[in-house]
C-alpha atoms as a PDB file:
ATOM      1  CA  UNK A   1     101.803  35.400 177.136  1.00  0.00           C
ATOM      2  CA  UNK A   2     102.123  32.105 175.464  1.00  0.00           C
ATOM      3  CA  UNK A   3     103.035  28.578 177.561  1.00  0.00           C
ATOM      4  CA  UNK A   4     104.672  25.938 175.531  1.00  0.00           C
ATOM      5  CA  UNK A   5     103.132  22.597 176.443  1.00  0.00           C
ATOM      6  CA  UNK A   6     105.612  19.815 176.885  1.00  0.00           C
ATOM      7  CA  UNK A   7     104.178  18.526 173.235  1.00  0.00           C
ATOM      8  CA  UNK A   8     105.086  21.781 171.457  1.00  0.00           C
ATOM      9  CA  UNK A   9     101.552  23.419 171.802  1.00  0.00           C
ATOM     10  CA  UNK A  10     101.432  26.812 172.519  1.00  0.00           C
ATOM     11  CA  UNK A  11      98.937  27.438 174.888  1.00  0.00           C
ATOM     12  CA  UNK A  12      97.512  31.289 174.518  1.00  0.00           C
ATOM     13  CA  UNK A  13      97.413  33.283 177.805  1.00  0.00           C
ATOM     14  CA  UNK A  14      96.837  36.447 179.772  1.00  0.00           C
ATOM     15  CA  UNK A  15      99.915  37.854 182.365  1.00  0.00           C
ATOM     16  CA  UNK A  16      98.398  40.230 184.531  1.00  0.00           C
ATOM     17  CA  UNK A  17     101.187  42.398 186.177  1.00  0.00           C
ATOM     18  CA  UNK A  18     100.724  44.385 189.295  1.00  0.00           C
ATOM     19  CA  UNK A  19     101.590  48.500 189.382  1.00  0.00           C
ATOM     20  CA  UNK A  20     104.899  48.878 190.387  1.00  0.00           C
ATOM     21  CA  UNK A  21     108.462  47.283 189.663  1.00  0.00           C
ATOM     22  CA  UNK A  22     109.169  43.659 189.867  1.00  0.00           C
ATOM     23  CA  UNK A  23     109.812  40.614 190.376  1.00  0.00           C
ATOM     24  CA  UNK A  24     106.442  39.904 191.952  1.00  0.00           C
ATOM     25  CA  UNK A  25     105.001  37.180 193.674  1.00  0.00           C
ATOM     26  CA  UNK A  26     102.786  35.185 191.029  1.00  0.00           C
ATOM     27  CA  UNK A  27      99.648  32.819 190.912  1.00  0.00           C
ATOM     28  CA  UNK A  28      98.653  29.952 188.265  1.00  0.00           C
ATOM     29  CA  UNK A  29      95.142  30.190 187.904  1.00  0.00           C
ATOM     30  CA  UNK A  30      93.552  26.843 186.745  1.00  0.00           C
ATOM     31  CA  UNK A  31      89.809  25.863 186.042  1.00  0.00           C
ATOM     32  CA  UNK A  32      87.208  23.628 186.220  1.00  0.00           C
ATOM     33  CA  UNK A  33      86.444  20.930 183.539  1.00  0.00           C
ATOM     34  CA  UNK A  34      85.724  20.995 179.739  1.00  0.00           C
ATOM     35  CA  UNK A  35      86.546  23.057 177.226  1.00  0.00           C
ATOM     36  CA  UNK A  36      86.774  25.961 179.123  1.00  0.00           C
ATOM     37  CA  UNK A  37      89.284  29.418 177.911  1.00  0.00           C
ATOM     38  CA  UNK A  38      91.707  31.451 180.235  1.00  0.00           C
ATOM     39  CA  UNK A  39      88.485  32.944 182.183  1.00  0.00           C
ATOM     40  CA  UNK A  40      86.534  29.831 182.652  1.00  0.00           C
ATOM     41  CA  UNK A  41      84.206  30.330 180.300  1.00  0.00           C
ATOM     42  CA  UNK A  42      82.526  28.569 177.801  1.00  0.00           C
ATOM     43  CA  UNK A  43      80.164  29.957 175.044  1.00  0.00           C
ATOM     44  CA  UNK A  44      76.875  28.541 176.693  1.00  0.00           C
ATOM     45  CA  UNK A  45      78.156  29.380 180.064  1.00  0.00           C
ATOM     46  CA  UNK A  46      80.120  31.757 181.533  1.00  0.00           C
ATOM     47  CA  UNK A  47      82.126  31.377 184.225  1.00  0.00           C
ATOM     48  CA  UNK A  48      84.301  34.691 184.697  1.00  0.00           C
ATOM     49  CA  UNK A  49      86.272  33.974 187.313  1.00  0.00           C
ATOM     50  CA  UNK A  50      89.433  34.557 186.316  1.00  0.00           C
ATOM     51  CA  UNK A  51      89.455  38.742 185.272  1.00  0.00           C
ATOM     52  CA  UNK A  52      88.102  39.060 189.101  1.00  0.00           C
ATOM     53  CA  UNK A  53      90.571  36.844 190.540  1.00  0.00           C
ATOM     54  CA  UNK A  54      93.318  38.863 188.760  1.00  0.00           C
ATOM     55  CA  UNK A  55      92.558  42.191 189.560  1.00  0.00           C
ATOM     56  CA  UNK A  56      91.846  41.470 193.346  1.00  0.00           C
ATOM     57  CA  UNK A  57      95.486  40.033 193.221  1.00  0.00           C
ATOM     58  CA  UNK A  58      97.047  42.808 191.606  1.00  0.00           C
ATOM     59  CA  UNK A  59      95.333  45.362 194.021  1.00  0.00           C
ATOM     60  CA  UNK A  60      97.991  42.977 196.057  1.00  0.00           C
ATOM     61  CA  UNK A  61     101.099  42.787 194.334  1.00  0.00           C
ATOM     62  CA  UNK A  62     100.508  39.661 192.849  1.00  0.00           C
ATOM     63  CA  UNK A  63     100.906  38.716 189.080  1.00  0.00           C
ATOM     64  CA  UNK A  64      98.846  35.891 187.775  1.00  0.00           C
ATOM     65  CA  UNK A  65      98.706  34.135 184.498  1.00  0.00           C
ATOM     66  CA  UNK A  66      95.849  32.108 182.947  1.00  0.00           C
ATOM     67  CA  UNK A  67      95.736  30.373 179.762  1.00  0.00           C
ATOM     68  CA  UNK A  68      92.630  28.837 177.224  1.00  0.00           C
ATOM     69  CA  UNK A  69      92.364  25.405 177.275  1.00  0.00           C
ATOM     70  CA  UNK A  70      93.795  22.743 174.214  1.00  0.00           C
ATOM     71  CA  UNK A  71      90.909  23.829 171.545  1.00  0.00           C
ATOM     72  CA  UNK A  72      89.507  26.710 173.358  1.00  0.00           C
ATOM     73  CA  UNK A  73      89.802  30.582 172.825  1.00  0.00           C
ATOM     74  CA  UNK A  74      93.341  31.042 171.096  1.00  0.00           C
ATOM     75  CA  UNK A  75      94.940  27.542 171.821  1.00  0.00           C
ATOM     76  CA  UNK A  76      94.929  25.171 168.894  1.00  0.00           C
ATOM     77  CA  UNK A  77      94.170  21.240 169.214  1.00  0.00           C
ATOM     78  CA  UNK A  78      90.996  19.481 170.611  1.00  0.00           C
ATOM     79  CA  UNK A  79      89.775  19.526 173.782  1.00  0.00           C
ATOM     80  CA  UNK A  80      87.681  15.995 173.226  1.00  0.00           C
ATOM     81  CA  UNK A  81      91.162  14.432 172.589  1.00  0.00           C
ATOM     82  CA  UNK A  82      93.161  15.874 175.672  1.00  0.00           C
ATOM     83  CA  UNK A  83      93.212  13.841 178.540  1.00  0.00           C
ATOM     84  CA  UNK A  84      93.301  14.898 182.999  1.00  0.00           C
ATOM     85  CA  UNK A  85      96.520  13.857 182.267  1.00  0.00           C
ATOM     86  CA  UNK A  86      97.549  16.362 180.001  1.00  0.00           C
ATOM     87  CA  UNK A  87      95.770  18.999 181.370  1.00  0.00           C
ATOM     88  CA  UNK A  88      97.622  18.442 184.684  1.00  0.00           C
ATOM     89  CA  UNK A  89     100.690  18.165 181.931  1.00  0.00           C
ATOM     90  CA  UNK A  90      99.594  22.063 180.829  1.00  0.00           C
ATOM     91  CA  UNK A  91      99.544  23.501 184.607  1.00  0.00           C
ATOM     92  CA  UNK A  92     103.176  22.372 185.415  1.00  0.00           C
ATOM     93  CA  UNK A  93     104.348  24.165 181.941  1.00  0.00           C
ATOM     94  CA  UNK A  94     102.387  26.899 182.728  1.00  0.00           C
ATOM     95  CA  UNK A  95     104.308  27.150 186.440  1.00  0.00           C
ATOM     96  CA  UNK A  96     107.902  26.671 184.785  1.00  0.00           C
ATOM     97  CA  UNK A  97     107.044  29.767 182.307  1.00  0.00           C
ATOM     98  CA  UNK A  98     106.210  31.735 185.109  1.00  0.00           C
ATOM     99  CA  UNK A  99     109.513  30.494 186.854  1.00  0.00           C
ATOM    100  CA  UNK A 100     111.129  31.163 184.032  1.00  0.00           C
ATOM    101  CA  UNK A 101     110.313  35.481 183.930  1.00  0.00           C
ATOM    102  CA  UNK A 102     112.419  38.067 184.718  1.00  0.00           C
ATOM    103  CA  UNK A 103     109.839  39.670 185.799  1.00  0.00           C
ATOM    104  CA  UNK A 104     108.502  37.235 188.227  1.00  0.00           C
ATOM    105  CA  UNK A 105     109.843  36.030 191.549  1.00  0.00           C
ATOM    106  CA  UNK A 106     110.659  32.336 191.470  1.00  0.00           C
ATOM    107  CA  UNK A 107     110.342  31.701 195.168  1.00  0.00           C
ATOM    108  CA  UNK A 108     107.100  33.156 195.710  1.00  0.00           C
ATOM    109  CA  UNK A 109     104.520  31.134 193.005  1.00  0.00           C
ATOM    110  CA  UNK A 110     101.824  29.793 194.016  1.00  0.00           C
ATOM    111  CA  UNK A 111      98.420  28.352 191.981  1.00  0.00           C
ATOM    112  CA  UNK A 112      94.643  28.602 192.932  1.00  0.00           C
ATOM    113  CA  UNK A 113      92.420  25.739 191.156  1.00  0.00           C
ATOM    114  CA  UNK A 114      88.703  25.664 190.797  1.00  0.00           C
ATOM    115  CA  UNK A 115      87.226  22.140 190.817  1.00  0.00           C
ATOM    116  CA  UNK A 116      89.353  19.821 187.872  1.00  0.00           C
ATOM    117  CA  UNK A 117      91.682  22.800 188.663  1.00  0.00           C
ATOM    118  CA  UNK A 118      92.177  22.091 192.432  1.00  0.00           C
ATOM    119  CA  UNK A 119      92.853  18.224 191.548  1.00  0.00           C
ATOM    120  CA  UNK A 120      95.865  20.031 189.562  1.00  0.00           C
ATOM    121  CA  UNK A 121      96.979  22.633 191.767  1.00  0.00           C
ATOM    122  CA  UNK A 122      97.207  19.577 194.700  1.00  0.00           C
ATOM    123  CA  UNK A 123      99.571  17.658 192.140  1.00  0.00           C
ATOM    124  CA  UNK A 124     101.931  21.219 191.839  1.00  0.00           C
ATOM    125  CA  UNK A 125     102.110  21.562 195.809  1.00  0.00           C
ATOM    126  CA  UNK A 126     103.239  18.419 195.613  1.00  0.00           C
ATOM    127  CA  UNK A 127     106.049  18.104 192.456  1.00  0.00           C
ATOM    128  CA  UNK A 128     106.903  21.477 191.954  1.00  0.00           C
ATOM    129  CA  UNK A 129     108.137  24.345 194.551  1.00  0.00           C
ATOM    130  CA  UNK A 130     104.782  26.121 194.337  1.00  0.00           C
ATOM    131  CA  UNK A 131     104.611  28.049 197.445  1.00  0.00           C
ATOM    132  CA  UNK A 132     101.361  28.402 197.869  1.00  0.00           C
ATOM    133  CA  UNK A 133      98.497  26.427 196.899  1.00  0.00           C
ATOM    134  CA  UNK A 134      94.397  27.487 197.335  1.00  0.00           C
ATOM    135  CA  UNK A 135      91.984  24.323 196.716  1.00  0.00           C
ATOM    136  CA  UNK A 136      88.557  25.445 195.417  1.00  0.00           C
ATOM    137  CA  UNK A 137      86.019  23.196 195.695  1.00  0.00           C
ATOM    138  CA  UNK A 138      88.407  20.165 195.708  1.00  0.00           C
ATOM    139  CA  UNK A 139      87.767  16.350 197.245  1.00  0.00           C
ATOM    140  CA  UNK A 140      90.003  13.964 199.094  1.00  0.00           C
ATOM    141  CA  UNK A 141      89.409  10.446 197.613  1.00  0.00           C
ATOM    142  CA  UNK A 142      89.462   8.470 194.434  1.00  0.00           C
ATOM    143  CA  UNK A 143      87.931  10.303 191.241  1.00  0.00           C
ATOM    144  CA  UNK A 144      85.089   7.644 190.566  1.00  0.00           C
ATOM    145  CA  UNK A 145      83.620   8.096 194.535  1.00  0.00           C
ATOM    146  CA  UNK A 146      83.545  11.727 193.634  1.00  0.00           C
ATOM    147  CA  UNK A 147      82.019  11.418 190.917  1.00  0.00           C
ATOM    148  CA  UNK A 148      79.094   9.507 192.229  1.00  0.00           C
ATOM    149  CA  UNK A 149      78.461  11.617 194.757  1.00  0.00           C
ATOM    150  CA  UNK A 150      78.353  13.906 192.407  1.00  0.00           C
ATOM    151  CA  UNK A 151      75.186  12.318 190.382  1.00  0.00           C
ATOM    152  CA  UNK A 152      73.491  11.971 193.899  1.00  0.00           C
ATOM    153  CA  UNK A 153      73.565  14.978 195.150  1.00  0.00           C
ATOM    154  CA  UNK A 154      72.684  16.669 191.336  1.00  0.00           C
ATOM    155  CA  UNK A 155      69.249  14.099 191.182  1.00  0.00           C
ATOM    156  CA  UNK A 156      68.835  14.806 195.035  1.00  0.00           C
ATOM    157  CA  UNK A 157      68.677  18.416 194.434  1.00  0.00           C
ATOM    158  CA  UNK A 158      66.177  18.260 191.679  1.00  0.00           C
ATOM    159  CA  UNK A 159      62.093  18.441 191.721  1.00  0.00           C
ATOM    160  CA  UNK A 160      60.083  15.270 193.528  1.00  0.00           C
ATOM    161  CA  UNK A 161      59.178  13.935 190.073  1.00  0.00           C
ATOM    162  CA  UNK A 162      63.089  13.556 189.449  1.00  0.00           C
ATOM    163  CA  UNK A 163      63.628  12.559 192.946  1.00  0.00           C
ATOM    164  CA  UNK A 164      61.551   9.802 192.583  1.00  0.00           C
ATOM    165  CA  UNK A 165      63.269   8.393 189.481  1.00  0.00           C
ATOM    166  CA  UNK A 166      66.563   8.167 191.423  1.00  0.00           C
ATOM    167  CA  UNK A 167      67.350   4.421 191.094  1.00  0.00           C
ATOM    168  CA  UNK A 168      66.974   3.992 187.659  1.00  0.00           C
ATOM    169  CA  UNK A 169      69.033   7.101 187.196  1.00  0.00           C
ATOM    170  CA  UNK A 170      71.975   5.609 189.129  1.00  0.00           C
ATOM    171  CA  UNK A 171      71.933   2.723 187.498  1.00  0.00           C
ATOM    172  CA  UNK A 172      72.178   4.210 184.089  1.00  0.00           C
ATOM    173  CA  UNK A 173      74.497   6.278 185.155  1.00  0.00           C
ATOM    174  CA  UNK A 174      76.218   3.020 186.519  1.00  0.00           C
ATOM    175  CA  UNK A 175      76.271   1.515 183.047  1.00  0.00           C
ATOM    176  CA  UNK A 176      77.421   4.654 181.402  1.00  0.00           C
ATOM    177  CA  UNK A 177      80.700   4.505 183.634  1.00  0.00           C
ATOM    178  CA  UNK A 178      81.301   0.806 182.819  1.00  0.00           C
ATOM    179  CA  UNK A 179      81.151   1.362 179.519  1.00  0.00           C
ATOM    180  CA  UNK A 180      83.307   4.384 179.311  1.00  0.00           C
ATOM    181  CA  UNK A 181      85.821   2.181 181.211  1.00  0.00           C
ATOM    182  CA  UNK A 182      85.661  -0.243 178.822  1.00  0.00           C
ATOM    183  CA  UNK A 183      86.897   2.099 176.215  1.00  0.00           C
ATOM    184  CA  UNK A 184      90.274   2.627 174.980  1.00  0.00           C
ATOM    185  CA  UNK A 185      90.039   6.073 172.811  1.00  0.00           C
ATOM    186  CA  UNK A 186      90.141   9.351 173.202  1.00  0.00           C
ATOM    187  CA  UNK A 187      86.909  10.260 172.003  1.00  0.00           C
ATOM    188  CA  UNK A 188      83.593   8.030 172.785  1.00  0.00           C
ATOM    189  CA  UNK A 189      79.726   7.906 171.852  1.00  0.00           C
ATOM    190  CA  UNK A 190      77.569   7.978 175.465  1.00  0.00           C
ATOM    191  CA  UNK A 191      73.785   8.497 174.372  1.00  0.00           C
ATOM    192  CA  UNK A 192      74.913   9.183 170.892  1.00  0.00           C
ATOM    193  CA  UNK A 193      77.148  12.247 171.838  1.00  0.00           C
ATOM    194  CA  UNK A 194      80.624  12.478 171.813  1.00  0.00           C
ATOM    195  CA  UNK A 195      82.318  12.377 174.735  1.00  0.00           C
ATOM    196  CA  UNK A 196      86.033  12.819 176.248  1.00  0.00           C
ATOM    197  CA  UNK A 197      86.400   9.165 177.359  1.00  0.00           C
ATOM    198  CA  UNK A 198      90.265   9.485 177.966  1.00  0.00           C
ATOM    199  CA  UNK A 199      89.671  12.006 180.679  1.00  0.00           C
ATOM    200  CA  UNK A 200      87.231  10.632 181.957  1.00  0.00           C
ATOM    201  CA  UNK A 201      88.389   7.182 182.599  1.00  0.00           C
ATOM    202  CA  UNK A 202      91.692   9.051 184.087  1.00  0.00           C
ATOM    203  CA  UNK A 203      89.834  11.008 185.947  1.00  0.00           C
ATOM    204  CA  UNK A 204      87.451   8.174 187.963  1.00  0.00           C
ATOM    205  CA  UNK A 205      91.157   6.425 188.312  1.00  0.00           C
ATOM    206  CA  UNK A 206      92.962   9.551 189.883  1.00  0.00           C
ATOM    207  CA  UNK A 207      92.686   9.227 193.726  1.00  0.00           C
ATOM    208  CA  UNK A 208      93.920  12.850 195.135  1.00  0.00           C
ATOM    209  CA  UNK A 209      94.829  11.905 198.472  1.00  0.00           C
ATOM    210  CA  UNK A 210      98.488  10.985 197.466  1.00  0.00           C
ATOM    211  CA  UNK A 211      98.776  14.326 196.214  1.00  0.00           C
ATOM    212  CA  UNK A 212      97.246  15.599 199.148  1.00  0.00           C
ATOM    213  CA  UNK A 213      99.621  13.924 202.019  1.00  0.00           C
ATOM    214  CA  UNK A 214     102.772  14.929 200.029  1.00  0.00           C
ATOM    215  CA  UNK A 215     102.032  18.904 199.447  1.00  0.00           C
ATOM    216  CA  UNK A 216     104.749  20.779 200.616  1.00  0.00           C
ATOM    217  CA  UNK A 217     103.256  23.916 200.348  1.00  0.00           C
ATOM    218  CA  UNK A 218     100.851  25.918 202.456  1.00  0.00           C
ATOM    219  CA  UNK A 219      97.273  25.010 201.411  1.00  0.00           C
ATOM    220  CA  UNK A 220      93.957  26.987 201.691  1.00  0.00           C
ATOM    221  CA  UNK A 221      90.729  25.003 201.044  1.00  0.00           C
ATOM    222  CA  UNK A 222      87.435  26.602 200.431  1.00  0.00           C
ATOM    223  CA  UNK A 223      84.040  25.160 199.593  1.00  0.00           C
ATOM    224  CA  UNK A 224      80.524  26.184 199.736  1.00  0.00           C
ATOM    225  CA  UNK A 225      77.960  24.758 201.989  1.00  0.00           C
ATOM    226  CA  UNK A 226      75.818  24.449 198.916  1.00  0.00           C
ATOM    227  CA  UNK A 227      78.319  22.957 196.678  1.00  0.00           C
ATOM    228  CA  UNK A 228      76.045  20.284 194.862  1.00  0.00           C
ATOM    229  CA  UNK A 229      79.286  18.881 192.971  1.00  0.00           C
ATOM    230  CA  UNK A 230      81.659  18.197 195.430  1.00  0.00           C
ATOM    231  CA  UNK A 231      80.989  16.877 198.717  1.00  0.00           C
ATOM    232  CA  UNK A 232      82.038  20.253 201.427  1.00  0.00           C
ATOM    233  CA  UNK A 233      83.075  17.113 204.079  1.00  0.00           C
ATOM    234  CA  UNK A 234      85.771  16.524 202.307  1.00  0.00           C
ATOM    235  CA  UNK A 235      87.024  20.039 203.888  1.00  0.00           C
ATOM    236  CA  UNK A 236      88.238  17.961 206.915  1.00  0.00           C
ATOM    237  CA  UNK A 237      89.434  15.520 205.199  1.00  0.00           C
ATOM    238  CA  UNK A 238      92.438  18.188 203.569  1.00  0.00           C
ATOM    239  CA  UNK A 239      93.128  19.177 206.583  1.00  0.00           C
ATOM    240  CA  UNK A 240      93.625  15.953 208.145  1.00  0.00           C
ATOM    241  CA  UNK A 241      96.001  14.670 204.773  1.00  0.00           C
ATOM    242  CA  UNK A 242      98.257  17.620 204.254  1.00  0.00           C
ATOM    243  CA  UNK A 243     100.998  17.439 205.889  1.00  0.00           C
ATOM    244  CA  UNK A 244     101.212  20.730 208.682  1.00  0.00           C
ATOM    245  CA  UNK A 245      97.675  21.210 208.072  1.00  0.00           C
ATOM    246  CA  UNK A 246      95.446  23.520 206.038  1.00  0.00           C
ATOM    247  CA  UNK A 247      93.316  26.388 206.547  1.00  0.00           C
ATOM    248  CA  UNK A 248      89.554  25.437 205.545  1.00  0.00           C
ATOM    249  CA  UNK A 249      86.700  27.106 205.040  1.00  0.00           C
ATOM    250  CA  UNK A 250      83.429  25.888 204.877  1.00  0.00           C
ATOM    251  CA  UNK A 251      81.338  29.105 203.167  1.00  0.00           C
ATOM    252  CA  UNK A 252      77.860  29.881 204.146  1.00  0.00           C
ATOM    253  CA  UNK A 253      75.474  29.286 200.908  1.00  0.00           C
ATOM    254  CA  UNK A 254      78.257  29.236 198.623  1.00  0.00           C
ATOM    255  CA  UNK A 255      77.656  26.758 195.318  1.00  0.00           C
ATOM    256  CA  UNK A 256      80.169  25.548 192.863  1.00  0.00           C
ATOM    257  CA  UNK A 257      79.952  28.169 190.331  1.00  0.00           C
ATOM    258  CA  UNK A 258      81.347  30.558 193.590  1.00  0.00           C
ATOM    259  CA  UNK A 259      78.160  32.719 193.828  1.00  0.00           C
ATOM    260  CA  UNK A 260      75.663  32.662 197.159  1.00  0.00           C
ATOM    261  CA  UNK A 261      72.430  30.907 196.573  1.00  0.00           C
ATOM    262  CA  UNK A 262      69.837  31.992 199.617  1.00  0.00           C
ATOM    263  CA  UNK A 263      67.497  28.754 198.471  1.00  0.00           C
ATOM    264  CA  UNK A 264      68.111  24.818 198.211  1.00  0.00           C
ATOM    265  CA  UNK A 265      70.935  24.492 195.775  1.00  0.00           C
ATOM    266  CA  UNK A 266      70.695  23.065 191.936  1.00  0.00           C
ATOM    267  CA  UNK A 267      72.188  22.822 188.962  1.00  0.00           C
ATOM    268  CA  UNK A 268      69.010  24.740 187.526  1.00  0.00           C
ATOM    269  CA  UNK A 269      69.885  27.825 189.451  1.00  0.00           C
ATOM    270  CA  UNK A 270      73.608  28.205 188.031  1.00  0.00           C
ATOM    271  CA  UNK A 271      72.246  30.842 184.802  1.00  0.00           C
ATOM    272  CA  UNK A 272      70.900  32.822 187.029  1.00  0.00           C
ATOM    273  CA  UNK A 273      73.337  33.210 189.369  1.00  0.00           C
ATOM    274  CA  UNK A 274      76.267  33.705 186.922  1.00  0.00           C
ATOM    275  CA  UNK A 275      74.440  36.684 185.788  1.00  0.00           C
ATOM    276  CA  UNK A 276      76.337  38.311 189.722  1.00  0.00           C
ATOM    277  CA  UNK A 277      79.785  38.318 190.281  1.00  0.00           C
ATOM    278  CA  UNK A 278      82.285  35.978 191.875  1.00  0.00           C
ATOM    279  CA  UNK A 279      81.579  36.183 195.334  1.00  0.00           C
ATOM    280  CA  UNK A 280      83.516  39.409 196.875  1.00  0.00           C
ATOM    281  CA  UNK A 281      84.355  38.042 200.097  1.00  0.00           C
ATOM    282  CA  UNK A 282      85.632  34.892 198.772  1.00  0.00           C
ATOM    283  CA  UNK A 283      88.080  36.864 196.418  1.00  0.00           C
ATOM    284  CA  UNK A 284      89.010  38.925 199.610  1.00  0.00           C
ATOM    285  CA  UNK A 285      89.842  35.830 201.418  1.00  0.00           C
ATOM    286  CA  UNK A 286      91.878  33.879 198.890  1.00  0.00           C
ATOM    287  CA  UNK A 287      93.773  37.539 198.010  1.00  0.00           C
ATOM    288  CA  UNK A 288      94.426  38.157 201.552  1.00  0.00           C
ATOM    289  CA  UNK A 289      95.418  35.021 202.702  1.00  0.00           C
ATOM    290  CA  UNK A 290      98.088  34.887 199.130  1.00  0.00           C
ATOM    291  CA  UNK A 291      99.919  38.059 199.900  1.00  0.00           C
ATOM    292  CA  UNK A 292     100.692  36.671 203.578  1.00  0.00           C
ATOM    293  CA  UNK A 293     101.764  33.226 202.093  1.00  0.00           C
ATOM    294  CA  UNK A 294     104.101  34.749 199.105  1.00  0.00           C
ATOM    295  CA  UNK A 295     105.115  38.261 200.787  1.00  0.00           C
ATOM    296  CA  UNK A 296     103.439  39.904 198.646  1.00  0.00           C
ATOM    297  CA  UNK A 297     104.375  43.692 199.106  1.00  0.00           C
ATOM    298  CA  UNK A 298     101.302  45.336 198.260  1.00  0.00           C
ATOM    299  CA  UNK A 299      99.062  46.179 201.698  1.00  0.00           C
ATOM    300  CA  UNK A 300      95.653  47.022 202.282  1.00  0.00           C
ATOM    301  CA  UNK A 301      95.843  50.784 203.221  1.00  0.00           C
ATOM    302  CA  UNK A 302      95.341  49.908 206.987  1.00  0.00           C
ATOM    303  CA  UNK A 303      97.545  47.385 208.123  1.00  0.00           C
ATOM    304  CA  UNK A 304      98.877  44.213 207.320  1.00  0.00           C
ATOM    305  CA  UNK A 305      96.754  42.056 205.233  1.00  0.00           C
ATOM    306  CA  UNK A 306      94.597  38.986 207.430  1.00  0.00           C
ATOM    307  CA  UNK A 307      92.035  36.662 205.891  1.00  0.00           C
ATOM    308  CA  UNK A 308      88.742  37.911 206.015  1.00  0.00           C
ATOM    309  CA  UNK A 309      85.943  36.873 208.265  1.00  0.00           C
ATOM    310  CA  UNK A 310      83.038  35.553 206.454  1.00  0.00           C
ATOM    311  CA  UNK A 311      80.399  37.805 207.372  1.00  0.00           C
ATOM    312  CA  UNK A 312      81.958  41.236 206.418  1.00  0.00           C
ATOM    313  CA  UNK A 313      83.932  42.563 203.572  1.00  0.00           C
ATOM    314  CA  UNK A 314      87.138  44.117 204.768  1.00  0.00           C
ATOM    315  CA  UNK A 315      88.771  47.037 203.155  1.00  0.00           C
ATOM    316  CA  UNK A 316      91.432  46.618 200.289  1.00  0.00           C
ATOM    317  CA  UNK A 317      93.367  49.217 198.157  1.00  0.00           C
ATOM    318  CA  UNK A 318      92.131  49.579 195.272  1.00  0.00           C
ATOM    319  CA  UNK A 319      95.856  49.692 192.586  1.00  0.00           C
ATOM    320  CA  UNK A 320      95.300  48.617 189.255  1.00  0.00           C
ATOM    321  CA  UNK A 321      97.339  46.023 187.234  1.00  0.00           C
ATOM    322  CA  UNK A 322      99.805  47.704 185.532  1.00  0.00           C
ATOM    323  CA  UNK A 323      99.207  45.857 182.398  1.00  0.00           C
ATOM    324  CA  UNK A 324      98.392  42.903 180.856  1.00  0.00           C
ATOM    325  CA  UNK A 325     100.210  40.768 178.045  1.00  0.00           C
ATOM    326  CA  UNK A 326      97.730  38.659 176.008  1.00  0.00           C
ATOM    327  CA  UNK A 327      98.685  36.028 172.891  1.00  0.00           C
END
C-alpha cells in the first residue's frame, strides 16, 4: 500500500490485514528517528519491530500499516532534507489513507509510536480522530531538555574513563547545538559529517506537552526502566497532562531498542540485544490493551482480552494475517 504525502510523494508501505472479513479496527505504526524503512530498520542496525507488532495485532483483529521513510526502502527523496515537521506531515497522510479504505473501519484507528514516533502519534491524538494512541518511549517537555538528558544519561552509562571526561563532553555537545541552531538549511556539516540540521533544530524547538494536554484519545505509555534515551519519569508526567488520564507503565529492565537488558544499560549493549526479539510481553500488552480500546473482535481463546501483567506472558490465539499488500 502506497500513502501519498501531502507534497505528492508516494510513500511505499506494508497493510497487514487480519483473517476474516472487514472493516477492521486499524493501527499507524510510526518509528524512531533517521532514516529508518517500514520495520525500523536501518542497514547497520536493525530494529524489527514492526513485522512483530503486526502479527501480534492481527492474531487480534487489528490491521496495521507501516511505511519506509522519505529516502529509505521503496520511498523516493532524501531523508537528510526532510524535516520533524514533515515526518509528523507523513503520519497524518498515512492516518487519512487508512480512513480512507473500504476495508478499514474509520472509527476505530488508532497509532503506536516508538520514540520520534511517539512525539507524532501525541500530535494525531490530538488533530485527528485517532482513537487510540500507545506512546513508546515518549517525553513530556520541550525537545532540546530531552535531548540533553539524553547526552547525560548516554556518557553516564559509559566506562569510568568516559565518565570522567563528562564536562568537556557537554560542553561540546553544547556548542554543537548552538551551532546547529544557528543554521538555516536542511542539510549541515557537525564534525565534518553531514547532518539533518532542519530536523534537528525543529526537533529541540518542539515542546510535546501541548500535544499532550489536548489528546482526545485514550493513551497508553510505556517505557523501560533502563531506557538510556528518554528519561522513564516522564511516565508521570503523561499521565498528569492528558486529559482523563493514561495508563503507564514503567517496564522492569526494558531499554529503548524494546529488549530486556539484566545489566547496567548502554548504548554499547544495543547489537547484542537486537540479535532477540521485541520483547513478548510488551507486544502482549500494547495488543491487548488495542483490541479493548478499538473493539477489536478478535479474542484470546479464553475470555475477553485484559492487559497483561508484567511478570507473565498470558495466552493469545494464535490467527494469522490474512494477507499483506506491499508497494
Amino acid at each position: 500500500m502506497a500513502v501519498t504525502a501531502d507534497d505528492g510523494t508516494s510513500l511505499a508501505g506494508t497493510l497487514t490485514l487480519p483473517a476474516g472479513p472487514g472493516p477492521h479496527p486499524a493501527v499507524l505504526l510510526l518509528h524512531g528517528s533517521g532514516p529508518l524503512d517500514r520495520d525500523g530498520n536501518t542497514p547497520k542496525l536493525r530494529m524489527n519491530l514492526a513485522r512483530p507488532m503486526a502479527e501480534a495485532l492481527a492474531a487480534r483483529g487489528i490491521a496495521t500499516l507501516r511505511y519506509d521513510r522519505r529516502g529509505t526502502g521503496s520511498t523516493p527523496g532524501d531523508w537528510l532534507t526532510a524535516g520533524f515537521s514533515d515526518n509528523r506531515r507523513d503520519a497524518t497522510a498515512a492516518v487519512r489513507a487508512l480512513a480512507g479504505r473500504a476495508d478499514i473501519r474509520t472509527d476505530a484507528i488508532g497509532v503506536v509510536g516508538h520514540s520520534e514516533g511517539s512525539l507524532h502519534a501525541m500530535r494525531l491524538g490530538s488533530r485527528t480522530d485517532v482513537r487510540a494512541v500507545v506512546l513508546l518511549a515518549g517525553f513530556a517537555g520541550a525537545g532540546e531538555d530531552a535531548f540533553r538528558w539524553q547526552g547525560h544519561s548516554i556518557v553516564s552509562s559509559m566506562p569510568a574513563p568516559v565518565r570522567l571526561l563528562r564536562r568537556p563532553l557537554a560542553g561540546l555537545g553544547s556548542q554543537a547545538l548552538a551551532r546547529v541552531k544557528k543554521t538555516r538549511t536542511d542539510v549541515a556539516r557537525a564534525a565534518g559529517n553531514k547532518v539533518n540540521a532542519r530536523w534537528l533544530r525543529e526537533m529541540l524547538a518542539h515542546d510535546t506537552r501541548n500535544d499532550l494536554a489536548a489528546i482526545r484519545a485514550s493513551v497508553l505509555a510505556i517505557t523501560g526502566d533502563k531506557d538510556i534515551q528518554v528519561d522513564p519519569d516522564h511516565l508521570e508526567e503523561i499521565a498528569r497532562l492528558v486529559p482523563g488520564g493514561a495508563d503507564i507503565h514503567r517496564v522492569d529492565d526494558l531499554t529503548h531498542v524494546l529488549r530486556r537488558d539484566s545489566v547496567r544499560p548502554s548504548l554499547t549493549h544495543y547489537r547484542r540485544l537486537l540479535r532477540e526479539p521485541v520483547d513478548p510481553q510488551l507486544l502482549d500488552l500494547v495488543s491487548e490493551w488495542l483490541a479493548r480500546r478499538l473493539d477489536a473482535d478478535a479474542r484470546p481463546a479464553f475470555g475477553e482480552a485484559r492487559p497483561a501483567p508484567l511478570g507473565t506472558v498470558p495466552h493469545s490465539d494464535a490467527a494469522s494475517p490474512r494477507t499483506e499488500q506491499q508497494r
